[in-house]
PDB file of N, CA and C in Angstrom:
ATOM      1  N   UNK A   1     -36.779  -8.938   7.463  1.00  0.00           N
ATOM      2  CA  UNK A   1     -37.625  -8.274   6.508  1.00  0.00           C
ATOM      3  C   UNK A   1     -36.748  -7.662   5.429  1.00  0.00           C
ATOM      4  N   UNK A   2     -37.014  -7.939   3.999  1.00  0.00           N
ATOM      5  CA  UNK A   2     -36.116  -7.320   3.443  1.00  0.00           C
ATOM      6  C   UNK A   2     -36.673  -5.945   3.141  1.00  0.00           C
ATOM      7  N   UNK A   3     -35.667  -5.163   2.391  1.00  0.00           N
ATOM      8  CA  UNK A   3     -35.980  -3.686   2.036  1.00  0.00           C
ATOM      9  C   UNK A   3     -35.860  -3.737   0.643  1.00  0.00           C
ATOM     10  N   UNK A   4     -36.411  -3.169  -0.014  1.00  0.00           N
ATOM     11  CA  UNK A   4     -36.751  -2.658  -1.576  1.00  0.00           C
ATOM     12  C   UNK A   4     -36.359  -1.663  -2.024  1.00  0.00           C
ATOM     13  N   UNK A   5     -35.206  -1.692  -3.235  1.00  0.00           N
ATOM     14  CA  UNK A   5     -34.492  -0.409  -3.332  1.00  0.00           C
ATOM     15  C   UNK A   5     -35.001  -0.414  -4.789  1.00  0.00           C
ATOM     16  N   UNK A   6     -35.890   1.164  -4.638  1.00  0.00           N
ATOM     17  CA  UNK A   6     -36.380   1.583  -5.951  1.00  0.00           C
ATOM     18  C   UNK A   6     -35.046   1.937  -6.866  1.00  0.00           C
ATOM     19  N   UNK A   7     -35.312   1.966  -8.426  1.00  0.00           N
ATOM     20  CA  UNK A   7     -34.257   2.360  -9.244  1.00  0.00           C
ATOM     21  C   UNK A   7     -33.769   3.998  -8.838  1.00  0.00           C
ATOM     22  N   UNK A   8     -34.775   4.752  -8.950  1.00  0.00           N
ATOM     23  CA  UNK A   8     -33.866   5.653  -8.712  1.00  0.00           C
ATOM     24  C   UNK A   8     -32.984   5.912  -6.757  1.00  0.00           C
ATOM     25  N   UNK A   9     -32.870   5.373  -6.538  1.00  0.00           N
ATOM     26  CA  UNK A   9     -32.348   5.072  -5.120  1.00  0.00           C
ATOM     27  C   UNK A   9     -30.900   3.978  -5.241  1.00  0.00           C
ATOM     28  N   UNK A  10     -30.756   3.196  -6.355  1.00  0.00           N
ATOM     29  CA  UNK A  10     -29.913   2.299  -6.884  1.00  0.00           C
ATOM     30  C   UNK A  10     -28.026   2.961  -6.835  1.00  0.00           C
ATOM     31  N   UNK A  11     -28.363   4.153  -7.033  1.00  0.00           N
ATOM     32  CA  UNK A  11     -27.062   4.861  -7.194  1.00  0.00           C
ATOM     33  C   UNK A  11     -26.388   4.574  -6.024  1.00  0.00           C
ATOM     34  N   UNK A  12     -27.039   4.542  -4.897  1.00  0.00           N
ATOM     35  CA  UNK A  12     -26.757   4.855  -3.002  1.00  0.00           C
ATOM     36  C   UNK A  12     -26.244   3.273  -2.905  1.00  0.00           C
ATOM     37  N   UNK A  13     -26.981   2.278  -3.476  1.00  0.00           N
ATOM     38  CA  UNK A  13     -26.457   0.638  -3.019  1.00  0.00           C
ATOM     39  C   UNK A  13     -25.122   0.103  -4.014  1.00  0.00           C
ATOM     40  N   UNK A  14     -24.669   0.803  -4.759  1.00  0.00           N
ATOM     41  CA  UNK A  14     -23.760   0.613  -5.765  1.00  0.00           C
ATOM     42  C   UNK A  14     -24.407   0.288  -7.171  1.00  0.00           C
ATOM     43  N   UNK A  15     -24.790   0.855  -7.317  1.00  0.00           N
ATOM     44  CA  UNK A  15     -25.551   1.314  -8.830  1.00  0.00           C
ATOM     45  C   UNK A  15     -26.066  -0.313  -9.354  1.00  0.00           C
ATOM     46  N   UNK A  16     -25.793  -0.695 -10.747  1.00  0.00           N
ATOM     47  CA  UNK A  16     -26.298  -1.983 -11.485  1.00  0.00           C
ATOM     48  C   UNK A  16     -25.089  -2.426 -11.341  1.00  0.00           C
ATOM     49  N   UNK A  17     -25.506  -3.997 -11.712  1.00  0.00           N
ATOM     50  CA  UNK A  17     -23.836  -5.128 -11.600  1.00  0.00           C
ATOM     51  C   UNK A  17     -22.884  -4.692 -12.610  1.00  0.00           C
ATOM     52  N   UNK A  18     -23.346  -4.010 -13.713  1.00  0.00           N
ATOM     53  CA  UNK A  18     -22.025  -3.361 -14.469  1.00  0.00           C
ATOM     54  C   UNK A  18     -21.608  -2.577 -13.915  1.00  0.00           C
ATOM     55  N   UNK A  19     -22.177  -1.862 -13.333  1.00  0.00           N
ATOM     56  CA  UNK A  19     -21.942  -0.099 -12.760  1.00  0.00           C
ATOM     57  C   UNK A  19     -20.947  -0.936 -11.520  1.00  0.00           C
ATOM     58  N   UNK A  20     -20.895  -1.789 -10.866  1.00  0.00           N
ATOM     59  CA  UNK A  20     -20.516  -1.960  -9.672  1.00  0.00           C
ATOM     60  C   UNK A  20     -19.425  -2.603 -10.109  1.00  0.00           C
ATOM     61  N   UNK A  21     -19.160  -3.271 -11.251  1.00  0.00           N
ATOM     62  CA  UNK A  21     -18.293  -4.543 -11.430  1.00  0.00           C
ATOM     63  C   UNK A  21     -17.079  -3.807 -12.333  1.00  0.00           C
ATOM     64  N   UNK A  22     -17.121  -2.482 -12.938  1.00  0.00           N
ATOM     65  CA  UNK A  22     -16.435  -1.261 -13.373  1.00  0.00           C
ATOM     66  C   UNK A  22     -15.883  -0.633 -12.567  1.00  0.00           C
ATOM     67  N   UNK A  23     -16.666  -0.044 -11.476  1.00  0.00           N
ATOM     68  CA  UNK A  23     -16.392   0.269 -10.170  1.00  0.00           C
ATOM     69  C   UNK A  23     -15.012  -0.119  -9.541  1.00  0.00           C
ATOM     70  N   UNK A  24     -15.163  -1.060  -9.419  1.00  0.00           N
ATOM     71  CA  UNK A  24     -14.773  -1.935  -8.386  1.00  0.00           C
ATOM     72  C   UNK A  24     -13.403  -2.472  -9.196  1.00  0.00           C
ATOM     73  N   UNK A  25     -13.388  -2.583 -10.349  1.00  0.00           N
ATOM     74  CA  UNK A  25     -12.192  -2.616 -11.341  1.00  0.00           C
ATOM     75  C   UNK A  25     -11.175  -1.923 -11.395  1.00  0.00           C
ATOM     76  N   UNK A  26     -12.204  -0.369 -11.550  1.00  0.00           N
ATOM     77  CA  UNK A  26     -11.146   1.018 -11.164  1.00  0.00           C
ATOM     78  C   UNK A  26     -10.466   1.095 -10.076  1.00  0.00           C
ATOM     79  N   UNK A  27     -11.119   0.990  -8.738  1.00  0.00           N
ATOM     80  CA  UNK A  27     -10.634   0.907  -7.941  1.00  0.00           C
ATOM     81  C   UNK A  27      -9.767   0.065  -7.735  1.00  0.00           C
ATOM     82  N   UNK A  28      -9.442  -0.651  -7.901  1.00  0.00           N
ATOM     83  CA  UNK A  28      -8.567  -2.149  -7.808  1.00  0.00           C
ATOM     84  C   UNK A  28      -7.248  -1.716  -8.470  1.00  0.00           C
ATOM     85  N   UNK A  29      -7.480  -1.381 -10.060  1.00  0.00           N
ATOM     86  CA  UNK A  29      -6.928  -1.064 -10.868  1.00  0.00           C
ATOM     87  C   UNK A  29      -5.792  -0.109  -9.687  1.00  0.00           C
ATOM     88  N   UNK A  30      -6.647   0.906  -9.548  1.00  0.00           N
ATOM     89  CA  UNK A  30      -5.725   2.081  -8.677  1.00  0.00           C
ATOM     90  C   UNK A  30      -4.995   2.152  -7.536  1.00  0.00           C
ATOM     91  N   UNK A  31      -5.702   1.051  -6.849  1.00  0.00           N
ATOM     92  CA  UNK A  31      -5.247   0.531  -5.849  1.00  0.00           C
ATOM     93  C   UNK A  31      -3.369  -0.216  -6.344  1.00  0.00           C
ATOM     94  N   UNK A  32      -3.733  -0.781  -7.538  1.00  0.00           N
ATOM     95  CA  UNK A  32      -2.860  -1.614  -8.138  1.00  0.00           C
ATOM     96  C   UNK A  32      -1.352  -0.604  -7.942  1.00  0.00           C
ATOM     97  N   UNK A  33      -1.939   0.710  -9.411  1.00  0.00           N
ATOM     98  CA  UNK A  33      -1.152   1.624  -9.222  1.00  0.00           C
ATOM     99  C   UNK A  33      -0.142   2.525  -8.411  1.00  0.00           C
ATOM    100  N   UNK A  34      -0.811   2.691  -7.323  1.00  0.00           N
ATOM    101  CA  UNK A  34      -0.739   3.039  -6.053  1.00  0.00           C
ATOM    102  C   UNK A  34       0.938   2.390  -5.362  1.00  0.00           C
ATOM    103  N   UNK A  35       0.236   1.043  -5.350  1.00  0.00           N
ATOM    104  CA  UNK A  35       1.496  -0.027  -4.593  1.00  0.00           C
ATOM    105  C   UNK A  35       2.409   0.099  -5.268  1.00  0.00           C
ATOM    106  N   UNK A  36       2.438  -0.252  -6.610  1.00  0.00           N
ATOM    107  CA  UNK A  36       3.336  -0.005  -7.696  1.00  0.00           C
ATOM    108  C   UNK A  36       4.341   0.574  -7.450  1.00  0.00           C
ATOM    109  N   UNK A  37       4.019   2.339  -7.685  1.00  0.00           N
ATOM    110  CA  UNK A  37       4.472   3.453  -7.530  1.00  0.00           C
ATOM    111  C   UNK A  37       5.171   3.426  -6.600  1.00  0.00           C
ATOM    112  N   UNK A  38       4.543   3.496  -5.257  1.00  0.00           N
ATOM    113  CA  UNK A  38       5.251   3.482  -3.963  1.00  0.00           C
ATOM    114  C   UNK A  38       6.748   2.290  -3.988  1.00  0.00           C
ATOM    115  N   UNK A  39       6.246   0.827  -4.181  1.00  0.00           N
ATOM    116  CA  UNK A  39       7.495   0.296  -4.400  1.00  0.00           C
ATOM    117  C   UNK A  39       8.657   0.580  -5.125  1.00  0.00           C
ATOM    118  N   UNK A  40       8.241   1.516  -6.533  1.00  0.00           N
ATOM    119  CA  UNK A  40       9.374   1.649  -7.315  1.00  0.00           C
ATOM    120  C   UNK A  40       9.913   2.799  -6.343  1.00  0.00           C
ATOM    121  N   UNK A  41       9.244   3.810  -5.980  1.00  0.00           N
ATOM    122  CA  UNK A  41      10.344   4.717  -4.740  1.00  0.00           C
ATOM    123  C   UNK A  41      11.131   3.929  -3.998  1.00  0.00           C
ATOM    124  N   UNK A  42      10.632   3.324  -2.936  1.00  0.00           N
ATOM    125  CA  UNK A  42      11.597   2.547  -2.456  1.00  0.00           C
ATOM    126  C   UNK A  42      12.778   1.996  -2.755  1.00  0.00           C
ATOM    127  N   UNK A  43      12.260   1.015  -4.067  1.00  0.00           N
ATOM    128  CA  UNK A  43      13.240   0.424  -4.467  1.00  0.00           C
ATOM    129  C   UNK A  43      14.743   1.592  -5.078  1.00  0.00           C
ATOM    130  N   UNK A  44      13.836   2.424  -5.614  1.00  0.00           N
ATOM    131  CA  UNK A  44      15.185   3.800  -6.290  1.00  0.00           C
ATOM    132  C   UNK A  44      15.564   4.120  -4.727  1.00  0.00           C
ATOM    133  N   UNK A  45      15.338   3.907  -3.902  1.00  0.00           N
ATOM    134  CA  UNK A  45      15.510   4.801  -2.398  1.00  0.00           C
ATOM    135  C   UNK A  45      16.645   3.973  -2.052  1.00  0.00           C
ATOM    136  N   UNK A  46      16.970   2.516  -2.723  1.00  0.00           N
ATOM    137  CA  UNK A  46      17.453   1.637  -1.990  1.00  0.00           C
ATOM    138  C   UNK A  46      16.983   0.828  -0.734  1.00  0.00           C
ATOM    139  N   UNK A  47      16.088   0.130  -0.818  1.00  0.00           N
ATOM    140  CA  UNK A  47      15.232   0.137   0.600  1.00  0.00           C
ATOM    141  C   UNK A  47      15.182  -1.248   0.503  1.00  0.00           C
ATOM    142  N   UNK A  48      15.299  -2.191  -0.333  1.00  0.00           N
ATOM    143  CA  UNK A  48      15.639  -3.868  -1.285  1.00  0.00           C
ATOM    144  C   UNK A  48      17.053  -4.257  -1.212  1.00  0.00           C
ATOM    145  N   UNK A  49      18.180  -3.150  -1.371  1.00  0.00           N
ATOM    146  CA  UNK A  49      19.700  -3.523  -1.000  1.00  0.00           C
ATOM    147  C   UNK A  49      20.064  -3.776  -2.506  1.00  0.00           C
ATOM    148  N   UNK A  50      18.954  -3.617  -3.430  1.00  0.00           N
ATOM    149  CA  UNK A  50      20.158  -3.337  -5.052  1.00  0.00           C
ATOM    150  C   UNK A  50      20.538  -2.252  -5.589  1.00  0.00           C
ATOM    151  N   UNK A  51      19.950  -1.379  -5.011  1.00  0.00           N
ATOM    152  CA  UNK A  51      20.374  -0.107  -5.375  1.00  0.00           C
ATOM    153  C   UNK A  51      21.068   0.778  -4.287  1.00  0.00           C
ATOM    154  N   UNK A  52      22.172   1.561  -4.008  1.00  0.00           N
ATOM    155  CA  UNK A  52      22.531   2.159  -3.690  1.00  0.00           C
ATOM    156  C   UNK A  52      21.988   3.016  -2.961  1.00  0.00           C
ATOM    157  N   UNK A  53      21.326   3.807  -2.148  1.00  0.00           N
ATOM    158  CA  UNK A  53      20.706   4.549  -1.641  1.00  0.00           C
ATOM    159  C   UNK A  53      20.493   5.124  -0.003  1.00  0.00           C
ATOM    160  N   UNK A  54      20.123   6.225   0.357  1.00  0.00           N
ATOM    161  CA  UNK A  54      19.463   6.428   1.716  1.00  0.00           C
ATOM    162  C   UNK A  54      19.314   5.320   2.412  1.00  0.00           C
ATOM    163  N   UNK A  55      18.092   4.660   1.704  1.00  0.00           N
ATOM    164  CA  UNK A  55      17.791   3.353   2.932  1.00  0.00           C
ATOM    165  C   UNK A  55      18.194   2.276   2.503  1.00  0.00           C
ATOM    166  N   UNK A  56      19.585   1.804   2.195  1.00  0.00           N
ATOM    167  CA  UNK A  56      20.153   0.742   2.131  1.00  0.00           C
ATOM    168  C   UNK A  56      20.090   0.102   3.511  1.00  0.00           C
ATOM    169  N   UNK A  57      20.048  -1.289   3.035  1.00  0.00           N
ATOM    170  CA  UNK A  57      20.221  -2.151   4.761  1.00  0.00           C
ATOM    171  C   UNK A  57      21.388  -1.304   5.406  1.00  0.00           C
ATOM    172  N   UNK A  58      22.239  -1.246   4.937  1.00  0.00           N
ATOM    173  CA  UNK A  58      23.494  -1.122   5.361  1.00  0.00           C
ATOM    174  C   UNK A  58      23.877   0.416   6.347  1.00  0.00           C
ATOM    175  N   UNK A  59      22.996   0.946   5.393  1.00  0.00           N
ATOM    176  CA  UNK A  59      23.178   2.465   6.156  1.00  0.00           C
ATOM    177  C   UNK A  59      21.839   2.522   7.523  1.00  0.00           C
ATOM    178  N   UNK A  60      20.631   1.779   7.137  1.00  0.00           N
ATOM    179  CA  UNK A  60      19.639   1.586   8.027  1.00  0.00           C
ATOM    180  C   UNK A  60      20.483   1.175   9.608  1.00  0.00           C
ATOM    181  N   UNK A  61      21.266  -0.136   9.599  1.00  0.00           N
ATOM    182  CA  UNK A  61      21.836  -0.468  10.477  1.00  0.00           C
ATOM    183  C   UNK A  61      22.657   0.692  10.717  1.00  0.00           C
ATOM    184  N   UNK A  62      23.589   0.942  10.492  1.00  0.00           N
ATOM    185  CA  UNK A  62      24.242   1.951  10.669  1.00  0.00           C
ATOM    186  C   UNK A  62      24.145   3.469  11.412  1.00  0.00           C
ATOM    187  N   UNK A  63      22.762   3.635  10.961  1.00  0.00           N
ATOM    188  CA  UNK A  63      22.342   4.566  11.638  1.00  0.00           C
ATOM    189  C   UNK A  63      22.045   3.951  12.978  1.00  0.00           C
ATOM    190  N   UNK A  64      21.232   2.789  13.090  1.00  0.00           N
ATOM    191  CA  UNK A  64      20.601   2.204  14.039  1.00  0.00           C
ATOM    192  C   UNK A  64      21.713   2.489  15.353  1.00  0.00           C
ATOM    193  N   UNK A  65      22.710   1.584  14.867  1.00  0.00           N
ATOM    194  CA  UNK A  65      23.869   1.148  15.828  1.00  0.00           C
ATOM    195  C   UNK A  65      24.349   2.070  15.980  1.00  0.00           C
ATOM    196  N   UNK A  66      24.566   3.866  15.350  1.00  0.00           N
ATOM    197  CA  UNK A  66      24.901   4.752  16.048  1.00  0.00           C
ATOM    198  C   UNK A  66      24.201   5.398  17.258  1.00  0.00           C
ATOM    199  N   UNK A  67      22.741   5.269  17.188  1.00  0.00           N
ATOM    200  CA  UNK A  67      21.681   5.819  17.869  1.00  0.00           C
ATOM    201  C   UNK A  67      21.773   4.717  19.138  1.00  0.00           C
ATOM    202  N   UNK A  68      22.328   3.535  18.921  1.00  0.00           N
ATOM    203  CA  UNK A  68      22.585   2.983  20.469  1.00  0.00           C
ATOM    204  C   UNK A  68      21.474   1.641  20.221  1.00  0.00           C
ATOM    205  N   UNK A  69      21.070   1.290  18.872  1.00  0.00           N
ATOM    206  CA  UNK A  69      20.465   0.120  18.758  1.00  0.00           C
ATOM    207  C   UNK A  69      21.162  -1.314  18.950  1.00  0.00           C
ATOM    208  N   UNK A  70      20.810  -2.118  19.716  1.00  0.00           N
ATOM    209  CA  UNK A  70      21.048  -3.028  19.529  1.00  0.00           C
ATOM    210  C   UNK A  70      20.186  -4.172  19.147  1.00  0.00           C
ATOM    211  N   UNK A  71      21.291  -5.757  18.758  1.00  0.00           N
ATOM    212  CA  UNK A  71      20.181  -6.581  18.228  1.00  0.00           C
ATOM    213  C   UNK A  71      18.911  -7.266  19.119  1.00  0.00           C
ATOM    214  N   UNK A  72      19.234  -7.017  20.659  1.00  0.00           N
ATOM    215  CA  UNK A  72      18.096  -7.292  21.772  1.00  0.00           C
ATOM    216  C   UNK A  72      16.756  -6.582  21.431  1.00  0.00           C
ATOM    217  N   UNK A  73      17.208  -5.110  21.100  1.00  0.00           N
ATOM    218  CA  UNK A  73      15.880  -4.014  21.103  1.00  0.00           C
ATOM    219  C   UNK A  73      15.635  -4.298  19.586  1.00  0.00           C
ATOM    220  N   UNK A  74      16.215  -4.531  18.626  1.00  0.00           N
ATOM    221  CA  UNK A  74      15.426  -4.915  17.414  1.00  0.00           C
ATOM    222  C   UNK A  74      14.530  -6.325  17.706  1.00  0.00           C
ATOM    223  N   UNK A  75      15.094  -7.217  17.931  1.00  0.00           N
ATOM    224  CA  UNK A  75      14.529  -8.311  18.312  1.00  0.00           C
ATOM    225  C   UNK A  75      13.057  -8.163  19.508  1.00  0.00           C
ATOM    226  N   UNK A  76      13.536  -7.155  20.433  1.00  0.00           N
ATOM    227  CA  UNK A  76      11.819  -7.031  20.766  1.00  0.00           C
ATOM    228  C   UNK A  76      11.117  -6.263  19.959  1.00  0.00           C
ATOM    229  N   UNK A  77      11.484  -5.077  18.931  1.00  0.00           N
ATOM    230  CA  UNK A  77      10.482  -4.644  18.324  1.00  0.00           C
ATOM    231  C   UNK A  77       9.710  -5.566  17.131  1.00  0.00           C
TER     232      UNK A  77
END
C-alpha cells in the first residue's frame, strides 16, 4: 500500500528533487573536504614517507621493533 506524503510533510522525506539534489551535493561536497583535510595532516605528519615526520614508515617500524614487534605479529594483524 503506498503512503501519501502531503506537501507540507515533504520537508521529513527530503524536501523537492532540487532541495534533495543540493542537499546531497553539500554533503558530498563536505564529505569531500573532510578527507582532504585529514590526508593533508597526514601527509605533513609524514605518514606517505615524503615528508619527514612523526609517522614516517621508518620511525613507525622503529618504534614497533622496540616494543617487541615482530614481522609474524604484523603479519597476523
Amino acid at each position: 500500500m503506498k503512503t501519501h506524503i502531503r506537501e507540507d510533510q515533504q520537508y521529513l522525506s527530503g524536501g523537492t528533487g532540487d532541495q534533495s539534489y543540493y542537499r546531497q551535493r553539500s554533503r558530498n561536497f563536505g564529505v569531500t573536504m573532510a578527507v582532504m583535510g585529514l590526508s593533508f595532516l597526514l601527509y605533513y605528519l609524514g605518514l606517505f614517507g615524503n615528508v619527514p615526520g612523526p609517522l614516517a614508515p621508518g620511525k613507525i617500524g622503529n618504534t614497533l621493533a622496540g616494543m617487541g614487534v615482530t614481522q609474524v605479529h604484523a603479519m597476523a594483524f
